[in-house]
N, C-alpha and C. Protein backbone atom coordinates (compact mmCIF):
# COMPACT_ATOMS: atom_id res chain seq x y z
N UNK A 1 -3.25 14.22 37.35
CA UNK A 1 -4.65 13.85 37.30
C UNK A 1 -4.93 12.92 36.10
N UNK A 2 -4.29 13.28 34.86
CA UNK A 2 -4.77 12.88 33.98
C UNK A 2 -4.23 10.72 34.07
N UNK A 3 -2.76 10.98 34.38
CA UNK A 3 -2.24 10.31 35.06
C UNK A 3 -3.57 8.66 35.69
N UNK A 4 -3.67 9.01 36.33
CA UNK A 4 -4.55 8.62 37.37
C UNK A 4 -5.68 8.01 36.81
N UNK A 5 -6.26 8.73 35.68
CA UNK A 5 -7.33 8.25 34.79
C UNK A 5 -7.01 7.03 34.06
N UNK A 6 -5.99 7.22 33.08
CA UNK A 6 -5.11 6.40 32.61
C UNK A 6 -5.22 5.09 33.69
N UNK A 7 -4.55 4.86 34.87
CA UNK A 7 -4.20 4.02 35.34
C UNK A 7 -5.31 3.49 35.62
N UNK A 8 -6.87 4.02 35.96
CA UNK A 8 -8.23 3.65 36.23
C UNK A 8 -8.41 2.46 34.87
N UNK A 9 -8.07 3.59 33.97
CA UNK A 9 -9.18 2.94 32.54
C UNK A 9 -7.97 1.25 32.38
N UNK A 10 -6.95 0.91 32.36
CA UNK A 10 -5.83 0.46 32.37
C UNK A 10 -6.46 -0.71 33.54
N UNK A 11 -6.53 -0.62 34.86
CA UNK A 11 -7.31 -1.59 35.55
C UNK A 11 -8.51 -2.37 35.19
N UNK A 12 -9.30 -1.57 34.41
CA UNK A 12 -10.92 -1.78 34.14
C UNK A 12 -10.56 -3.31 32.83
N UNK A 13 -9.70 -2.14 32.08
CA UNK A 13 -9.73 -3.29 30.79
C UNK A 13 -8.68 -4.48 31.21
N UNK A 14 -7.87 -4.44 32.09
CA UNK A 14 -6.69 -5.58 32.72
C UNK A 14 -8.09 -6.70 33.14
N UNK A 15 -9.09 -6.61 33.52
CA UNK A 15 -10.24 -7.02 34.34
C UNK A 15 -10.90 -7.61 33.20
N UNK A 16 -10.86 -6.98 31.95
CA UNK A 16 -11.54 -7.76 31.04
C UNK A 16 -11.43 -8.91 30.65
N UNK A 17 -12.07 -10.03 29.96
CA UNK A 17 -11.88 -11.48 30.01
C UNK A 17 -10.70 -11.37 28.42
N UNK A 18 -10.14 -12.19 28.15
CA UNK A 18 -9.12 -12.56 26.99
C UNK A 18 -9.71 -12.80 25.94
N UNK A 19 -10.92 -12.82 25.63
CA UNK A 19 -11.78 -12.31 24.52
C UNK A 19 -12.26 -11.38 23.75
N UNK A 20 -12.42 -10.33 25.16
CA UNK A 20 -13.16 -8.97 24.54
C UNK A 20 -11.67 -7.88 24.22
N UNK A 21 -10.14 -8.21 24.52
CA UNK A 21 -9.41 -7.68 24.07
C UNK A 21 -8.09 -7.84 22.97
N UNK A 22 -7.45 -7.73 22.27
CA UNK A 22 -6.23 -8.48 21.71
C UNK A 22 -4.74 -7.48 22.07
N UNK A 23 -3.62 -8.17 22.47
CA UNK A 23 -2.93 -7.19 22.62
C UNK A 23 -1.58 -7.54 21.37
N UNK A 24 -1.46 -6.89 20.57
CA UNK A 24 -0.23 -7.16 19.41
C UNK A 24 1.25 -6.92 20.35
N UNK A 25 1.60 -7.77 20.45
CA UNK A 25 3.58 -7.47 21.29
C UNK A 25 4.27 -7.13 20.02
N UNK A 26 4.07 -6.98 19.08
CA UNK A 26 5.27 -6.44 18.47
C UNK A 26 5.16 -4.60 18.51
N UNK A 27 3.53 -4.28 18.42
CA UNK A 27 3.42 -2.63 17.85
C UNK A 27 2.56 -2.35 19.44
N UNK A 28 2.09 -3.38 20.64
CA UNK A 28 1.76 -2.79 21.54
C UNK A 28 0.59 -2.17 21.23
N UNK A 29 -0.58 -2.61 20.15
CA UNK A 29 -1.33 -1.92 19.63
C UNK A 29 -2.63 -2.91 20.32
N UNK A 30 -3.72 -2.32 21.43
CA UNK A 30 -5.12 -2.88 22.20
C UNK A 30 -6.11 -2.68 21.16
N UNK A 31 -6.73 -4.31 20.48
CA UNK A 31 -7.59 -3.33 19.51
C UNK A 31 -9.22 -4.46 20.15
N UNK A 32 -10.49 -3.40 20.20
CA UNK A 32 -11.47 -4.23 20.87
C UNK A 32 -11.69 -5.30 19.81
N UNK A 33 -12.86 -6.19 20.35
CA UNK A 33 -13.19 -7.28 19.72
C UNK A 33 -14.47 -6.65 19.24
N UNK A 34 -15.00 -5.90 18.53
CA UNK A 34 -16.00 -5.30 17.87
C UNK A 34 -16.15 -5.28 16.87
N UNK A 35 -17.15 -6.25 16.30
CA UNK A 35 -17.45 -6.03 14.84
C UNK A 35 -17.97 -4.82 13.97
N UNK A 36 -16.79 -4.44 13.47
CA UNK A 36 -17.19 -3.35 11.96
C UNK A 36 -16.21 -3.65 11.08
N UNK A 37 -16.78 -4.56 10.15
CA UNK A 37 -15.72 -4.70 9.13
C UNK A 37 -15.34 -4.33 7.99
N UNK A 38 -13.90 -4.19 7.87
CA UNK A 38 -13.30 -3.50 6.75
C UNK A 38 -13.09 -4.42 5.69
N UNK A 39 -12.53 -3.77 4.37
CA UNK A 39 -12.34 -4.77 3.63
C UNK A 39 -10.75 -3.90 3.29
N UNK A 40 -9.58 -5.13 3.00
CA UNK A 40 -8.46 -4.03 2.69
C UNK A 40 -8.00 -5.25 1.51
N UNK A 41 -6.82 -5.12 0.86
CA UNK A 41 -6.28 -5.48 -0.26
C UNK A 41 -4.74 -5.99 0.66
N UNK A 42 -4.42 -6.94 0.28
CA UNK A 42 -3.28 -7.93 0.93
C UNK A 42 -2.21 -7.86 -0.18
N UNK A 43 -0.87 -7.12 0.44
CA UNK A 43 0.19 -7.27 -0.90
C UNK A 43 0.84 -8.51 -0.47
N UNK A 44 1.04 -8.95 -1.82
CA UNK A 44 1.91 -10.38 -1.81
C UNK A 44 2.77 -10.35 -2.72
N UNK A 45 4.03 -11.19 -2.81
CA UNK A 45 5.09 -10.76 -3.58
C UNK A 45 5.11 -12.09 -4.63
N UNK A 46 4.59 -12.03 -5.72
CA UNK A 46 5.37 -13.05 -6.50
C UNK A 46 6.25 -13.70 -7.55
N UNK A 47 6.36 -14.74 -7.43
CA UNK A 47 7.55 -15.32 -8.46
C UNK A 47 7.02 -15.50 -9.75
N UNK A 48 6.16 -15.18 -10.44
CA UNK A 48 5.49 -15.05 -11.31
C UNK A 48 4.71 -14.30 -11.37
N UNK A 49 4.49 -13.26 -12.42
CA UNK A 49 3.38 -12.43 -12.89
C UNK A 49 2.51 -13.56 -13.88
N UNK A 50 1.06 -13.11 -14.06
CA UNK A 50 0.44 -11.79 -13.31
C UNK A 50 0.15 -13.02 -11.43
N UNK A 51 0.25 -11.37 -10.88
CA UNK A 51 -0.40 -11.73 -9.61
C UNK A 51 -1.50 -11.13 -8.51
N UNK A 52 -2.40 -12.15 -8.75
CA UNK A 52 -3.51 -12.53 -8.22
C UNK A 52 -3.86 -11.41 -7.46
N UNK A 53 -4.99 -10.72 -7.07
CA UNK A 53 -5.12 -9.62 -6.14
C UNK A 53 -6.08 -10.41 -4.89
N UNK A 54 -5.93 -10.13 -3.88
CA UNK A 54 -6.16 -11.48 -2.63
C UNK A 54 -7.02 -9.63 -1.73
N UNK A 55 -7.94 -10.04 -1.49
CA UNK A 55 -9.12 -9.46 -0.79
C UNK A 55 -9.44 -10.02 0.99
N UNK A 56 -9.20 -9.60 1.74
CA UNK A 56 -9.55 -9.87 3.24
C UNK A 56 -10.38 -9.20 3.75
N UNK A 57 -11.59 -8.95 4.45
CA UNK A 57 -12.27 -9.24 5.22
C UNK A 57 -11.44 -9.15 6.73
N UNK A 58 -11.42 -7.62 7.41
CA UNK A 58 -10.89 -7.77 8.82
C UNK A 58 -12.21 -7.11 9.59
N UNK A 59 -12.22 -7.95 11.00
CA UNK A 59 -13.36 -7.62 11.68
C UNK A 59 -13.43 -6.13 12.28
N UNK A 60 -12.45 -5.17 12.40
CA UNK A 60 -12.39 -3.86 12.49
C UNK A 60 -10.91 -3.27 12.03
N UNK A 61 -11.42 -2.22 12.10
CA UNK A 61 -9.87 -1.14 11.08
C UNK A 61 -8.71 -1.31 12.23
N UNK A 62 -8.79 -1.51 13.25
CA UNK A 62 -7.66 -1.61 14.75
C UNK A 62 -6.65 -3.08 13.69
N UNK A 63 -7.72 -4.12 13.63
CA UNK A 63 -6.50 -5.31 13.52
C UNK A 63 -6.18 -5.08 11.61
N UNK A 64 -6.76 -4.68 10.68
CA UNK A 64 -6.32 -4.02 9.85
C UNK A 64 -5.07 -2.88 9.89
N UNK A 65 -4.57 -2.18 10.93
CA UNK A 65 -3.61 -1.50 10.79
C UNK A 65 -2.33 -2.16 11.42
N UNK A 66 -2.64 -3.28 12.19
CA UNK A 66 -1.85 -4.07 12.38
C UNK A 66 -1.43 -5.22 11.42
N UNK A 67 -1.71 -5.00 10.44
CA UNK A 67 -1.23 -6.09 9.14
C UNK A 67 -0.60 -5.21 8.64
N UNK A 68 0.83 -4.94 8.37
CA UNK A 68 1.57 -4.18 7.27
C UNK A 68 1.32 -4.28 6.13
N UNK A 69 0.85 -5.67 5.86
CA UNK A 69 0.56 -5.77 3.98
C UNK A 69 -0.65 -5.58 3.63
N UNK A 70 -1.69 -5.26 4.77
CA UNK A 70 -2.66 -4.77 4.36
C UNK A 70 -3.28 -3.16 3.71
N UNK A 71 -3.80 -3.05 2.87
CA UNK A 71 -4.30 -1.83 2.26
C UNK A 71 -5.79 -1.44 2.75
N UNK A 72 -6.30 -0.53 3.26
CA UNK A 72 -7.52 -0.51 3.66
C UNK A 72 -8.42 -0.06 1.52
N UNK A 73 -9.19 -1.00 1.93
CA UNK A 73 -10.26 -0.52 0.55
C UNK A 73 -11.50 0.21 0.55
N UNK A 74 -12.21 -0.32 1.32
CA UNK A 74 -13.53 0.36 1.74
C UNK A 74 -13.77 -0.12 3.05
N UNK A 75 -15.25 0.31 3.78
CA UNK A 75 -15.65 0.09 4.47
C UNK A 75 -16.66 -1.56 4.39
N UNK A 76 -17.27 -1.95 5.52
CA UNK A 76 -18.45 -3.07 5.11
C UNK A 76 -17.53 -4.65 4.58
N UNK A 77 -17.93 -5.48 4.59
CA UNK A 77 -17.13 -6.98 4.05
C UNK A 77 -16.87 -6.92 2.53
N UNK A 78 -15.96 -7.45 2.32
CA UNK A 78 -15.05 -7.66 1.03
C UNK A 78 -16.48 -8.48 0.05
N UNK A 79 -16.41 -8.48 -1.13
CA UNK A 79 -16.92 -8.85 -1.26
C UNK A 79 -16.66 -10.48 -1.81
N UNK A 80 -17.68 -11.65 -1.95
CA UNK A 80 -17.44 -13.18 -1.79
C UNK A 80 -17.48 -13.27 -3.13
N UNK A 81 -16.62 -13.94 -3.55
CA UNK A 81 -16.81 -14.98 -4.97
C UNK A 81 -17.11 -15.88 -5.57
């Protein structure tokens, strides 16, 4: 049964236009196109100290967990400088 549901909800969103979904091929991870944005901290590796702390702005926590170098910080937009 449960089965079956799955394959319903799985049709509905296949139907959706290439906008309202993103699909990641490496982690297979569906994340909507819905704005709530996070703010996370971006590690970067460099050839010189000191280094810079780099702030992003992702439009929800789904494509935030799909960045490995990302750190979640708070909730709401990063803030601008």
């Amino acid at each position: 049964m449960i089965k079956y549901k799955l394959l319903i909800l799985l049709i509905l969103f296949t139907g959706c236009e290439n906008n309202n979904i993103n699909i990641n091929k490496t982690k297979n991870i569906i994340c909507p196109q819905v704005y709530a944005p996070v703010c996370a901290k971006i590690l970067v590796e460099c050839i010189k100290a000191p280094c810079p702390k780099i702030q992003q702005t992702f439009s929800n926590s789904c494509f935030l967990k799909k960045n490995p170098r990302a750190k979640f910080l708070h909730n709401g937009e990063c803030a601008k400088k």
